[in-house]
C-alpha atoms as a PDB file:
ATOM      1  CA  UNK A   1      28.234 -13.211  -0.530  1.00  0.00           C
ATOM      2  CA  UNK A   2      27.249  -9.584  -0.051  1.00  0.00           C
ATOM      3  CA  UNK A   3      27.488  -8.187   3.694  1.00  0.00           C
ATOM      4  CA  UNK A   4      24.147  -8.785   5.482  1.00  0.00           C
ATOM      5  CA  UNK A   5      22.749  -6.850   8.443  1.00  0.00           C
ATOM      6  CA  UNK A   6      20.026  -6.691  10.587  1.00  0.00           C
ATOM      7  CA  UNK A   7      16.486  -4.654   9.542  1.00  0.00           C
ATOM      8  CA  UNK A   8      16.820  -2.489  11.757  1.00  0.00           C
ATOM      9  CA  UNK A   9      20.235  -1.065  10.266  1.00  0.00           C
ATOM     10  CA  UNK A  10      18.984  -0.672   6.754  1.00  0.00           C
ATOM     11  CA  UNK A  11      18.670   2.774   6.532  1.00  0.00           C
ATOM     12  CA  UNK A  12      14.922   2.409   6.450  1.00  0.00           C
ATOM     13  CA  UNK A  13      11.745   3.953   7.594  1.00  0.00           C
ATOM     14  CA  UNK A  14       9.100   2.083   9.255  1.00  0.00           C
ATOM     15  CA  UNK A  15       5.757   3.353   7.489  1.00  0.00           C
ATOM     16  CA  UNK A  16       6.529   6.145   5.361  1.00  0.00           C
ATOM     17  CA  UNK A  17       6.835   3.889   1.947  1.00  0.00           C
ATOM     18  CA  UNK A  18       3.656   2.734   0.059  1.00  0.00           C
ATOM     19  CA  UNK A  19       3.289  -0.592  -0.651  1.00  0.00           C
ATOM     20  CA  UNK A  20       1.338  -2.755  -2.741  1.00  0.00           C
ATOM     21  CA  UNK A  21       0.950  -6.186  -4.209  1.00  0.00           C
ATOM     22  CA  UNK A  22       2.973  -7.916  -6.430  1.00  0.00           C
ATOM     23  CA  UNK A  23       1.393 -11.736  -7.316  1.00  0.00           C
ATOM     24  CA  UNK A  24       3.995 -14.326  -8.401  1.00  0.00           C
ATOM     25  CA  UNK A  25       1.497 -16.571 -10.559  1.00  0.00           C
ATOM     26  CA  UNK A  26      -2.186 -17.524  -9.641  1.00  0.00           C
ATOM     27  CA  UNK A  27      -3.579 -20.965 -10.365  1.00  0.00           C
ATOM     28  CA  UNK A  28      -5.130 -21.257 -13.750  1.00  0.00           C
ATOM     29  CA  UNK A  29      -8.255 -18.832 -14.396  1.00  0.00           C
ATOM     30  CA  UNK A  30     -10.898 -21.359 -14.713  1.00  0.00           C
ATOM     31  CA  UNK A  31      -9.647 -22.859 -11.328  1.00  0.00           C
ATOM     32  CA  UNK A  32      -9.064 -19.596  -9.710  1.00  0.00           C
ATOM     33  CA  UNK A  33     -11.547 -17.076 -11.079  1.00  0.00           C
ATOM     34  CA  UNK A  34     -12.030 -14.836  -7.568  1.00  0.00           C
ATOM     35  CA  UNK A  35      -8.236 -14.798  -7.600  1.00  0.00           C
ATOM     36  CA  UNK A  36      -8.205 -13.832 -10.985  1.00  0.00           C
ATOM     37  CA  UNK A  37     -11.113 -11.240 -10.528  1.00  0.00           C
ATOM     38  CA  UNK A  38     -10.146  -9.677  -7.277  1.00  0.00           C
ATOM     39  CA  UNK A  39      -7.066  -8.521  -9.448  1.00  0.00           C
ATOM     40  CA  UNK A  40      -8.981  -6.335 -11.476  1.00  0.00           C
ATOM     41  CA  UNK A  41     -11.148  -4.822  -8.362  1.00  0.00           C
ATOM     42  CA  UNK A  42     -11.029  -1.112  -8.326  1.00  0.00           C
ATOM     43  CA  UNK A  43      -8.834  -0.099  -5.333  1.00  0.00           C
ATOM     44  CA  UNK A  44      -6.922  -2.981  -5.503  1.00  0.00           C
ATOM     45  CA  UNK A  45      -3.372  -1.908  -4.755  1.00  0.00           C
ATOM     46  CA  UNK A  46      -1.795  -3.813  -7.602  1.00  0.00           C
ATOM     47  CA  UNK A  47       1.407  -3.484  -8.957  1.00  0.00           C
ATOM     48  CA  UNK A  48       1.431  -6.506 -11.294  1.00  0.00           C
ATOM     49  CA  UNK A  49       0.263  -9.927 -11.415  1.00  0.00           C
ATOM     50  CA  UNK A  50       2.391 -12.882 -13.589  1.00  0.00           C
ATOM     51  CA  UNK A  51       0.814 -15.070 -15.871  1.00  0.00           C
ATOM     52  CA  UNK A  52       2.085 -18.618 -16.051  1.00  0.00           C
ATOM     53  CA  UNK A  53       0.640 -21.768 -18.387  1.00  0.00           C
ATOM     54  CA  UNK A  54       2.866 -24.490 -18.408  1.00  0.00           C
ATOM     55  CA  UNK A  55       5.997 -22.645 -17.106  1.00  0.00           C
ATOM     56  CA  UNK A  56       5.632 -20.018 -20.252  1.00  0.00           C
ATOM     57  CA  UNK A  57       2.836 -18.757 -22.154  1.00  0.00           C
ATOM     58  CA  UNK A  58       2.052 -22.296 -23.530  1.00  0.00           C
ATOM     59  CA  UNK A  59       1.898 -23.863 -27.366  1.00  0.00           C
ATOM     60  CA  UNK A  60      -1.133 -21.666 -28.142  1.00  0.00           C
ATOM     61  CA  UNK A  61      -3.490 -18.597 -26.898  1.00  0.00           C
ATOM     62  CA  UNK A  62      -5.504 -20.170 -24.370  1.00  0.00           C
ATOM     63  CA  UNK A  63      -9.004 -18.166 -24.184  1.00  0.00           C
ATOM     64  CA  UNK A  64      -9.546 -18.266 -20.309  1.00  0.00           C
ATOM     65  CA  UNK A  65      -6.001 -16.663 -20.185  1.00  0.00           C
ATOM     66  CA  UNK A  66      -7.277 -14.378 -22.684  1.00  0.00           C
ATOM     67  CA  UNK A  67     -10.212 -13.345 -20.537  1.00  0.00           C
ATOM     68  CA  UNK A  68      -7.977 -13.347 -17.987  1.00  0.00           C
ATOM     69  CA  UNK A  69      -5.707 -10.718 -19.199  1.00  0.00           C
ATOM     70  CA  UNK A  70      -8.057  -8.766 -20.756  1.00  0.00           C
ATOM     71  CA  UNK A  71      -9.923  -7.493 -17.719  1.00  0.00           C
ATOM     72  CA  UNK A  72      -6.774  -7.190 -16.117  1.00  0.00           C
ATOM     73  CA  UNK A  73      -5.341  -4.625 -19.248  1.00  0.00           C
ATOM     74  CA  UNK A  74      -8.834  -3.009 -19.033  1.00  0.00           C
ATOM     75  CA  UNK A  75      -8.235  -2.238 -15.263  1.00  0.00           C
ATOM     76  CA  UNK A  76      -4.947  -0.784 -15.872  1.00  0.00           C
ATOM     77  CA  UNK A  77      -6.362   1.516 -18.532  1.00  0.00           C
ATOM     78  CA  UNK A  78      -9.088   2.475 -16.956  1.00  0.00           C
ATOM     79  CA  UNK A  79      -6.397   3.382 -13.704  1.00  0.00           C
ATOM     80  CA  UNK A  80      -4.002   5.095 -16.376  1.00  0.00           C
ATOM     81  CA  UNK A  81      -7.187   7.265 -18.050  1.00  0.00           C
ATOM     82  CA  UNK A  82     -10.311   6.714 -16.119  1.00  0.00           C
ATOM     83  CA  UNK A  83     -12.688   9.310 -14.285  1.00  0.00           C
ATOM     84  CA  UNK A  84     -11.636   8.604 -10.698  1.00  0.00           C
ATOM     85  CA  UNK A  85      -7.914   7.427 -10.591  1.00  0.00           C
ATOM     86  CA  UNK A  86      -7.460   8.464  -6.922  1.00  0.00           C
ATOM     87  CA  UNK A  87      -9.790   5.086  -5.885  1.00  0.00           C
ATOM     88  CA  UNK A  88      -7.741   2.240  -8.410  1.00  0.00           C
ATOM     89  CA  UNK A  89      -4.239   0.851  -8.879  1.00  0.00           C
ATOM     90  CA  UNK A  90      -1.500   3.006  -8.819  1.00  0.00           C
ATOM     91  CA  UNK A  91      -0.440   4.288 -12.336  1.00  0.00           C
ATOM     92  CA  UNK A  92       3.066   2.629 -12.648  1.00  0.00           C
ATOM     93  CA  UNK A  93       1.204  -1.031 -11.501  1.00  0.00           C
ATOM     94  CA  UNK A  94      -1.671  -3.495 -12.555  1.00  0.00           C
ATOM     95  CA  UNK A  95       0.785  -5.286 -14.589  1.00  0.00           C
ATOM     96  CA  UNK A  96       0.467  -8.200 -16.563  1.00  0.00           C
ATOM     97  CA  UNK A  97       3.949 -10.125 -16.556  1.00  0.00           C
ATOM     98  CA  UNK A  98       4.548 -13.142 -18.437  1.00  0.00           C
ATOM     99  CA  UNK A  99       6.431 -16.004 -16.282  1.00  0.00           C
ATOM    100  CA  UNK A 100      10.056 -17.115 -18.290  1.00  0.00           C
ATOM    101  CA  UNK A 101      11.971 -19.822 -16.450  1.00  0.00           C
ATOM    102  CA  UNK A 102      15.362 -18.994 -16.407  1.00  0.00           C
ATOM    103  CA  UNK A 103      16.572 -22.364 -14.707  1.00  0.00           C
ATOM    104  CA  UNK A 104      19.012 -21.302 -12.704  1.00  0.00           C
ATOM    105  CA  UNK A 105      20.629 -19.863 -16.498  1.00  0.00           C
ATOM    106  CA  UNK A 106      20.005 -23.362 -18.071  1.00  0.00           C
ATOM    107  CA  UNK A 107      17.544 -22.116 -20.307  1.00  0.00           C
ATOM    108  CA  UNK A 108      18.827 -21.282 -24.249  1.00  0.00           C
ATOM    109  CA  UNK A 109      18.461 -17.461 -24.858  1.00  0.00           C
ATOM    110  CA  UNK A 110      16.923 -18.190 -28.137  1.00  0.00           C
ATOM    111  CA  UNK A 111      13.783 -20.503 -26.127  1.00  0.00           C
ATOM    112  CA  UNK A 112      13.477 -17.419 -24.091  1.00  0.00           C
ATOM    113  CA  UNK A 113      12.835 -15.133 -26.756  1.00  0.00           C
ATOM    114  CA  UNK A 114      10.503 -17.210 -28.313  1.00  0.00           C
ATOM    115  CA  UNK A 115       8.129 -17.852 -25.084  1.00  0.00           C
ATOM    116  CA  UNK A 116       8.704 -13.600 -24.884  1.00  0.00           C
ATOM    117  CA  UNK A 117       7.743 -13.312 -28.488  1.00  0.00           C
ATOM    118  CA  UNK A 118       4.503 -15.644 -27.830  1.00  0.00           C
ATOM    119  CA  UNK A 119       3.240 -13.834 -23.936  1.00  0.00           C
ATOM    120  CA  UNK A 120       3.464 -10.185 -26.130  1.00  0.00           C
ATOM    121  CA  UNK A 121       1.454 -11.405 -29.262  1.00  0.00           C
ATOM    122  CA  UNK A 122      -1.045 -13.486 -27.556  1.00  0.00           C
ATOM    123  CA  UNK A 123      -1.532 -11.817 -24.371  1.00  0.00           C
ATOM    124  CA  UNK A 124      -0.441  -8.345 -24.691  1.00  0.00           C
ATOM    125  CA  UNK A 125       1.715  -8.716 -21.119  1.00  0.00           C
ATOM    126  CA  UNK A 126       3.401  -5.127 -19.851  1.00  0.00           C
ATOM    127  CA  UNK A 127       6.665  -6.849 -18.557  1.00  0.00           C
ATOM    128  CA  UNK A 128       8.150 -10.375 -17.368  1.00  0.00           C
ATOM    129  CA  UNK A 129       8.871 -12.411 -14.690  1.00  0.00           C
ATOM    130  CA  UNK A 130      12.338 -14.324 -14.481  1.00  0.00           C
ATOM    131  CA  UNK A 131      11.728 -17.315 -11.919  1.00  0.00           C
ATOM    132  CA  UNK A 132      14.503 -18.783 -10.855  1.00  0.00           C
ATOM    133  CA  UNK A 133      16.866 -16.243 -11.657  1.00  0.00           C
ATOM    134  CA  UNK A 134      20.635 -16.596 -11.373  1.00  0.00           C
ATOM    135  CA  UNK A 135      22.164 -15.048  -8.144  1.00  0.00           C
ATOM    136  CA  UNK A 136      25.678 -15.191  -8.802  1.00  0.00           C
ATOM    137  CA  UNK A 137      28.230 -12.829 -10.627  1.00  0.00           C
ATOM    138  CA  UNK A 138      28.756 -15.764 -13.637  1.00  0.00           C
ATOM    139  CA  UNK A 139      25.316 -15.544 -14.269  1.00  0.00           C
ATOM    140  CA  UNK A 140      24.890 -11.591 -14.423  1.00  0.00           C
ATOM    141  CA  UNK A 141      26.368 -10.817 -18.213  1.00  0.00           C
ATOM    142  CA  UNK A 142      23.475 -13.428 -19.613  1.00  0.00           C
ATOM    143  CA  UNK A 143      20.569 -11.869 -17.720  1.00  0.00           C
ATOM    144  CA  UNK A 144      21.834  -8.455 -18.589  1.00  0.00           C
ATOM    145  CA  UNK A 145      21.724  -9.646 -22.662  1.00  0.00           C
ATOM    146  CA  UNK A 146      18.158 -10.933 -21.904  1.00  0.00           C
ATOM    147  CA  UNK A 147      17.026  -8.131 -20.002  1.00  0.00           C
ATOM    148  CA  UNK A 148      18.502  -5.954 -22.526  1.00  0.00           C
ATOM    149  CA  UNK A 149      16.663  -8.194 -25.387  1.00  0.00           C
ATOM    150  CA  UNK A 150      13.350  -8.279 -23.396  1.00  0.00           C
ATOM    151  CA  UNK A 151      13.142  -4.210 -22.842  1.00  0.00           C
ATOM    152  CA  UNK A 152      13.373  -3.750 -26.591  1.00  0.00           C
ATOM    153  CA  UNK A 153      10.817  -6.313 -27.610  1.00  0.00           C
ATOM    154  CA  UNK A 154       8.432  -4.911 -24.946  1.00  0.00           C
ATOM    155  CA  UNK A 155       9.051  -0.902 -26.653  1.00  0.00           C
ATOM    156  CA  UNK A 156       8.300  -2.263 -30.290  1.00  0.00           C
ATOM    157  CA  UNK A 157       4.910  -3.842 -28.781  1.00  0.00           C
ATOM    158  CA  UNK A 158       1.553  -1.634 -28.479  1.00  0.00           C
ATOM    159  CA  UNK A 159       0.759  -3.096 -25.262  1.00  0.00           C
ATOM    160  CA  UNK A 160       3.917  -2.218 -22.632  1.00  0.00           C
ATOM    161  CA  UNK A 161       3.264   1.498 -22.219  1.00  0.00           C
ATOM    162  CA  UNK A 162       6.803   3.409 -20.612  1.00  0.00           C
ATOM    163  CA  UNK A 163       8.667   0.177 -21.657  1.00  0.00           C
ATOM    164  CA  UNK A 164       7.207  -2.512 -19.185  1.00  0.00           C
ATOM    165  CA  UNK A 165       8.484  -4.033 -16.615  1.00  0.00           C
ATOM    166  CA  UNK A 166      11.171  -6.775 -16.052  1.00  0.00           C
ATOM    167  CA  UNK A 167      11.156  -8.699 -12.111  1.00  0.00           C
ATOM    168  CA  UNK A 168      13.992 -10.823 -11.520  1.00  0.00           C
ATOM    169  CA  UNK A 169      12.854 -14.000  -9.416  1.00  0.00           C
ATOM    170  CA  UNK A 170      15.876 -14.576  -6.852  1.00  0.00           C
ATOM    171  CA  UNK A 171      14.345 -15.478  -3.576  1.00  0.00           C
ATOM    172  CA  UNK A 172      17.041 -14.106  -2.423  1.00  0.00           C
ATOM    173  CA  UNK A 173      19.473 -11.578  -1.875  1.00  0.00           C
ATOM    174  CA  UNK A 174      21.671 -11.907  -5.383  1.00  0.00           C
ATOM    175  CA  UNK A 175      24.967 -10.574  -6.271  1.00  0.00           C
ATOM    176  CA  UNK A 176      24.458  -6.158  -6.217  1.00  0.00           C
ATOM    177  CA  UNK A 177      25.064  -5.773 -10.200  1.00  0.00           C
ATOM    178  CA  UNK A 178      21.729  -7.363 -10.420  1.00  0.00           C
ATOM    179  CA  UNK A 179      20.245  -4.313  -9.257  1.00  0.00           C
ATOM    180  CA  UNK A 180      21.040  -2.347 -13.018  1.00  0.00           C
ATOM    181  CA  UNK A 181      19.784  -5.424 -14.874  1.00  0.00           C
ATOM    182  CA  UNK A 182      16.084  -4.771 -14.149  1.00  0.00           C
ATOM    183  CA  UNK A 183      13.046  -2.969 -12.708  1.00  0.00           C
ATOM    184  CA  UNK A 184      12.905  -5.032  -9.755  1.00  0.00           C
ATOM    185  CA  UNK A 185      14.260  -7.917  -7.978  1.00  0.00           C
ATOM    186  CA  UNK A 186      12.543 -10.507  -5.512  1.00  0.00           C
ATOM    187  CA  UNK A 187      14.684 -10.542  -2.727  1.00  0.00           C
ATOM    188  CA  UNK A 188      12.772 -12.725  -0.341  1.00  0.00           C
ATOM    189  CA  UNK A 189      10.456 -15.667  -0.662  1.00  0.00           C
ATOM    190  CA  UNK A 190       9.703 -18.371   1.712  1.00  0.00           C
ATOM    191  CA  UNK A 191       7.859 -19.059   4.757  1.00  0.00           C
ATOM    192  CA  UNK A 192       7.582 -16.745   7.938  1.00  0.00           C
ATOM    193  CA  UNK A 193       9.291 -18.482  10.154  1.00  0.00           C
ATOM    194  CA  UNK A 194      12.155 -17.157   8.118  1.00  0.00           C
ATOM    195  CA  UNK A 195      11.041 -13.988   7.188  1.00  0.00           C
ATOM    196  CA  UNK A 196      10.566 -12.725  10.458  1.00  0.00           C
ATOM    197  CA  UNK A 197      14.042 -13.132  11.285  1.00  0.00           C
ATOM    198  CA  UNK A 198      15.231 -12.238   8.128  1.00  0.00           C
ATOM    199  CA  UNK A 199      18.409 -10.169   7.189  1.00  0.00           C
ATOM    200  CA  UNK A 200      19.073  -7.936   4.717  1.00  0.00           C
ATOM    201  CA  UNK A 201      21.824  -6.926   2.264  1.00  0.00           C
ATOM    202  CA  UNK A 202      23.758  -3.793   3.227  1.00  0.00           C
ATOM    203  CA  UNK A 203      23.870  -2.953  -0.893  1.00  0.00           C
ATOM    204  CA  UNK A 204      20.086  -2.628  -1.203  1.00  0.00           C
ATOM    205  CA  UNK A 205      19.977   0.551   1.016  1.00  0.00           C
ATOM    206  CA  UNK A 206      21.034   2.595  -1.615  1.00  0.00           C
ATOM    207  CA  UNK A 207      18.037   1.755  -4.153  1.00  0.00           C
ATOM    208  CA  UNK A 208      14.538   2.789  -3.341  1.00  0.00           C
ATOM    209  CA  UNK A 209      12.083   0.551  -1.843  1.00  0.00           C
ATOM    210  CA  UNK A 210      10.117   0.084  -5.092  1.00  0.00           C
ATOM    211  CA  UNK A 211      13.322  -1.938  -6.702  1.00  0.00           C
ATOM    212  CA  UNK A 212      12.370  -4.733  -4.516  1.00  0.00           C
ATOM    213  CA  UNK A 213       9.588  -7.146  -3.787  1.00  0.00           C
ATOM    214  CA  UNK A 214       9.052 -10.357  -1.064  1.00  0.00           C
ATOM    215  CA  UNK A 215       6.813 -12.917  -1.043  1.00  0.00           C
ATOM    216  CA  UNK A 216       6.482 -14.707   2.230  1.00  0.00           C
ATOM    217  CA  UNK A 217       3.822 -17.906   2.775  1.00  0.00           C
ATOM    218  CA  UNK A 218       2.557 -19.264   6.278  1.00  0.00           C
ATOM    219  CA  UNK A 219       1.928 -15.704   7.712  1.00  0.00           C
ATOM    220  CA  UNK A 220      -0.689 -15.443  10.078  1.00  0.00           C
ATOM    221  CA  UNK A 221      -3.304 -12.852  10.430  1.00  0.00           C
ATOM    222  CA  UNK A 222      -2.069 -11.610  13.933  1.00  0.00           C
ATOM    223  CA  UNK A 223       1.207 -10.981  12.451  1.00  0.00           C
ATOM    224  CA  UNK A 224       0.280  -8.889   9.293  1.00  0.00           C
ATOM    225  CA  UNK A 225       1.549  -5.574  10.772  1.00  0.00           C
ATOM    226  CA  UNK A 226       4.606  -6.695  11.963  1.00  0.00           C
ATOM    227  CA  UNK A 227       5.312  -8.455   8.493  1.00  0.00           C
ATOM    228  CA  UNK A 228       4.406  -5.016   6.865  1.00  0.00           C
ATOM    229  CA  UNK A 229       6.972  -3.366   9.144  1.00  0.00           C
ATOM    230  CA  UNK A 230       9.173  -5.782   8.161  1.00  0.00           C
ATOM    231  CA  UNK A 231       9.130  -5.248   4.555  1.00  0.00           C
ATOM    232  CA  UNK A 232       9.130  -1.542   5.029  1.00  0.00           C
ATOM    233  CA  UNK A 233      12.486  -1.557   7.186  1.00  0.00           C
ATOM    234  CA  UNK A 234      14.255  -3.680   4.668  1.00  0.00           C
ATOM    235  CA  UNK A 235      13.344  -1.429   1.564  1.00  0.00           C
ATOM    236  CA  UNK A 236      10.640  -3.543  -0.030  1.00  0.00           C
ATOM    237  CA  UNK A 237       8.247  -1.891  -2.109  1.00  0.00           C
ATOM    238  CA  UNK A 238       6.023  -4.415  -3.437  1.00  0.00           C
ATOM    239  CA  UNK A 239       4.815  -7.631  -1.218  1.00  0.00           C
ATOM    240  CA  UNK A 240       2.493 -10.708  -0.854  1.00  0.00           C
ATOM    241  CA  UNK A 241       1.897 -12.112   2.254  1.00  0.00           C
ATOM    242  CA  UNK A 242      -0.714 -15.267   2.666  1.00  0.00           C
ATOM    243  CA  UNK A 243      -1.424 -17.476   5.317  1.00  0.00           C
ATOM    244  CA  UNK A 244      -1.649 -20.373   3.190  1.00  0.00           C
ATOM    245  CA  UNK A 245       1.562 -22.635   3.058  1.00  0.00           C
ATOM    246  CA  UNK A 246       3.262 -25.647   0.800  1.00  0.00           C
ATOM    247  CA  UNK A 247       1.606 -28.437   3.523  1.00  0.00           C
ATOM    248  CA  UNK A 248      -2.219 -26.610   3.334  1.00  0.00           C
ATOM    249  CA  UNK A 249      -4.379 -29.823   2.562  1.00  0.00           C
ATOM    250  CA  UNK A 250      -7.293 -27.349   2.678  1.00  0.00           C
ATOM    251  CA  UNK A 251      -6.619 -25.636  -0.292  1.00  0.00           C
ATOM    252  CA  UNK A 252      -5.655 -28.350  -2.164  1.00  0.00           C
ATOM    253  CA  UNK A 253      -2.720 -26.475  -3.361  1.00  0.00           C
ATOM    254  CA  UNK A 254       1.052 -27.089  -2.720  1.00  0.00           C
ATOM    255  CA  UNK A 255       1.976 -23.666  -4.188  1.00  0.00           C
ATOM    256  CA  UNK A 256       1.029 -21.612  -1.422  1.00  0.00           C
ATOM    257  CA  UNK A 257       0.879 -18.400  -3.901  1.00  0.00           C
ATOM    258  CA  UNK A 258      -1.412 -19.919  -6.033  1.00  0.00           C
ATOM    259  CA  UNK A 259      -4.851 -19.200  -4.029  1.00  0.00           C
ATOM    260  CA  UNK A 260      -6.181 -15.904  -2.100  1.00  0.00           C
ATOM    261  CA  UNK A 261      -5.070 -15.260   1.471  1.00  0.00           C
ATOM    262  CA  UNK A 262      -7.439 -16.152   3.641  1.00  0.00           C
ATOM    263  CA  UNK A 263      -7.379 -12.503   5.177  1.00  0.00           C
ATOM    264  CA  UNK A 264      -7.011 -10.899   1.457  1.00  0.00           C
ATOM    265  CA  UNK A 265     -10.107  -8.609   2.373  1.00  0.00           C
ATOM    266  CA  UNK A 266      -8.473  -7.152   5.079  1.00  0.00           C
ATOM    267  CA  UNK A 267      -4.554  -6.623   4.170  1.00  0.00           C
ATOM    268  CA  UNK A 268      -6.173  -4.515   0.939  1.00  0.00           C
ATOM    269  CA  UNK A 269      -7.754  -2.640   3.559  1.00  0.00           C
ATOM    270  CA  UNK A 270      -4.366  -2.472   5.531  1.00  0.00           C
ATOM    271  CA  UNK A 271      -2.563  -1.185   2.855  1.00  0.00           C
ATOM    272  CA  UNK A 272      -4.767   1.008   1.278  1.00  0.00           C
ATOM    273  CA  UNK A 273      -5.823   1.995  -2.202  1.00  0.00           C
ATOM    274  CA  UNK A 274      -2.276   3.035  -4.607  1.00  0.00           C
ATOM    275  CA  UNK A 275      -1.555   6.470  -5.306  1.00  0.00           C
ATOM    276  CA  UNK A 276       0.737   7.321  -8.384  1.00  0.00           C
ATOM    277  CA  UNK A 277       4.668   7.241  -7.827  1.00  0.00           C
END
């Protein structure tokens, strides 16, 4: 278990980082289309967005998904090469990342490759997201061999400029080598009744805060800055905080990721628009 300590030992600042979002799978399109549209809104300080049918990309190109990615992929490129970058997503995000269930490392390489194979033709994703992750050392020289496999498919494919992206979906604070097997890891997700007591690993002080990301449900609106400062002191670069939780009969939804913040208006406005790394 790696040494934890407390966030205000990291080593971090409290403000000077920029952060932006990083959205671990809205509900289906046609279910969620202002979730799915806010994505694309100019100024939006998005650093990618995952894309999940059916735990993968599904058994065939679904065409709200299609529309769905498409606007997305026309933000980005209109970010990367438009008129007025200075007012849109920052040039290394808007992301589209394909969602690969890793099961804990139950999943057969060769299944992974394929549902890889299928998000690049069909949806022309720039990286992927690997829910449920492995955490422990075992599980690190099998991630690295998919990690490795998944960077080369995304450079042979027309649609991953600078190589793409790969997240690694811990949740937690996972053995340090994971660090070198990706672009990113999720080091936090869960409710803020944790977060806000939450620890961090000594290790991650010596990456920048861009190499990690936390997701954190239940947070209320009165608390956004100090969950900013939070994130910020323990070196993550990429968030998404919602008020929403897993017992929210109002939204009808039991993932509390899977719908807008109620307050998304106003933490865009919080965190500004993205500026290029």
């Amino acid at each position: 278990m790696p040494h934890l300590t407390a966030p205000a030992d990291a080593r971090r600042t409290a403000g000077g980082e920029q952060l932006g979002f990083g959205v671990p799978g809205y509900a289906y399109p046609l279910l969620a289309p202002a979730e799915w549209a806010g994505l694309a809104r100019p100024g939006t300080p998005l650093h990618w967005a995952v894309l999940n049918i059916a735990e993968g990309p599904g058994s065939r190109p679904d065409p709200h998904c299609l529309e769905a990615a498409g606007r997305l992929h026309n933000a980005r490129e209109r970010a990367l090469h438009g008129e007025s970058p200075d007012d849109t997503v920052r040039a290394s995000g808007g992301r589209l990342l394909g969602h690969l269930d890793l099961a804990h490392g139950e999943r057969p390489f060769a299944e992974l490759i394929a549902d890889a194979r299928s998000f690049i033709d069909w949806y022309r994703i720039g990286g992927f997201y690997l829910a449920r992750c492995p955490t422990e050392r075992a599980g690190l020289p099998a991630v690295r061999r998919l990690t490795g496999t998944l960077h080369a498919l995304l450079a042979e494919s027309d649609s991953a400029d600078d190589g793409g992206r790969l997240v690694l979906g811990h949740g937690t604070h996972p053995y340090p080598g994971y660090a070198e097997a990706a672009d990113q890891l999720v080091t936090f997700q869960g409710p803020w009744t944790d977060y806000r007591w939450s620890q961090v690993a000594e290790w991650t002080a010596d990456y920048p805060p861009g190499r990690f990301a936390h997701f954190v449900h239940g947070v209320p609106r009165t608390h956004l800055e100090e969950a900013m400062r939070i994130a910020r002191w323990q070196g993550a670069g990429t968030i998404f905080f919602t008020d929403r939780n897993d017992r929210d009969e109002r939204s009808g939804q039991r993932d509390p990721f899977a719908a807008l913040p109620r307050y998304w208006d106003e933490i865009v406005s919080r965190i500004g628009p993205g500026i290029s790394e």
